[in-house]
Protein backbone atom coordinates (compact mmCIF):
# COMPACT_ATOMS: atom_id res chain seq x y z
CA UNK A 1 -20.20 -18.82 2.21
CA UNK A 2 -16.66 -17.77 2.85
CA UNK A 3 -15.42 -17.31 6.40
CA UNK A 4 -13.24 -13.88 6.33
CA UNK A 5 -10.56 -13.88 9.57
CA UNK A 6 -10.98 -9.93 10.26
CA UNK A 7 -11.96 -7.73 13.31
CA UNK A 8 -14.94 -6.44 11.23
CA UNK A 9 -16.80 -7.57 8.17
CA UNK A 10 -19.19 -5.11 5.77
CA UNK A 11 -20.69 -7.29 2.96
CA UNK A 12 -23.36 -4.98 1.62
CA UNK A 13 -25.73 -4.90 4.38
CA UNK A 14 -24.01 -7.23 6.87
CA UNK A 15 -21.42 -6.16 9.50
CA UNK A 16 -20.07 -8.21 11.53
CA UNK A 17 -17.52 -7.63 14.02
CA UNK A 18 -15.29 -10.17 16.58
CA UNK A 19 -16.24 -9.35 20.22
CA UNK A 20 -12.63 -7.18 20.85
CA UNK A 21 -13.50 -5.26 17.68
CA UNK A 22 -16.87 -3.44 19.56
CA UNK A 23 -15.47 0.61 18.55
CA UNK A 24 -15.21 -0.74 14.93
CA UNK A 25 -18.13 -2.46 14.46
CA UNK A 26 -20.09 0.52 16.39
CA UNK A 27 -18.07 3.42 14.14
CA UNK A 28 -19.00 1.45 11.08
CA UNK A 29 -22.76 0.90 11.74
CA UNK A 30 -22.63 4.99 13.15
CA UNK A 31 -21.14 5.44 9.57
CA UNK A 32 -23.88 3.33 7.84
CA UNK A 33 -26.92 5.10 9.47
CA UNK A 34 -26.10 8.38 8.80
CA UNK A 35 -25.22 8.96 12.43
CA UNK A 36 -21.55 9.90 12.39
CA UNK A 37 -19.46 11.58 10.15
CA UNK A 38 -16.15 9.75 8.80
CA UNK A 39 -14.04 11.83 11.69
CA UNK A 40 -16.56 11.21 14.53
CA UNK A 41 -16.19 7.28 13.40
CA UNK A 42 -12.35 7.69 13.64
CA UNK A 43 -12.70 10.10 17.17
CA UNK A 44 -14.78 6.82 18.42
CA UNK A 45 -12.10 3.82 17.41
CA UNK A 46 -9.44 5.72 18.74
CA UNK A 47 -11.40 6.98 22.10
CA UNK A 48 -9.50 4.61 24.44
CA UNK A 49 -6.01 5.19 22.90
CA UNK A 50 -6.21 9.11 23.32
CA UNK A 51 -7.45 8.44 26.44
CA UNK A 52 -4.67 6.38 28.13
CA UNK A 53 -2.08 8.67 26.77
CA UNK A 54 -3.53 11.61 28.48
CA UNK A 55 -4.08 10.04 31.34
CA UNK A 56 -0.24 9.06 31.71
């Protein structure tokens, strides 16, 4: 076993994600299921950035 210092892991059918990481780890698995598409997962990790700078 190797530890791997990341925000988000995918080792075939493992992800695993550190608790800050939560968009990542929830576009990825989205992703993996068939659930989003490869924008959607991108709209979704970057939700809170677009956000904040409309908001200013």
């Amino acid at each position: 076993m190797t530890y791997e210092h990341a925000d988000l892991v995918h080792d075939g059918l493992i992800v695993t994600a550190m608790p800050w990481a939560y968009r990542k780890f929830a576009s990825k698995v989205g992703q993996l299921l068939g659930a989003l598409s490869e924008s959607e997962a991108s709209a979704l990790e970057t939700y809170v950035v677009r956000r904040t700078i409309h908001d200013a």
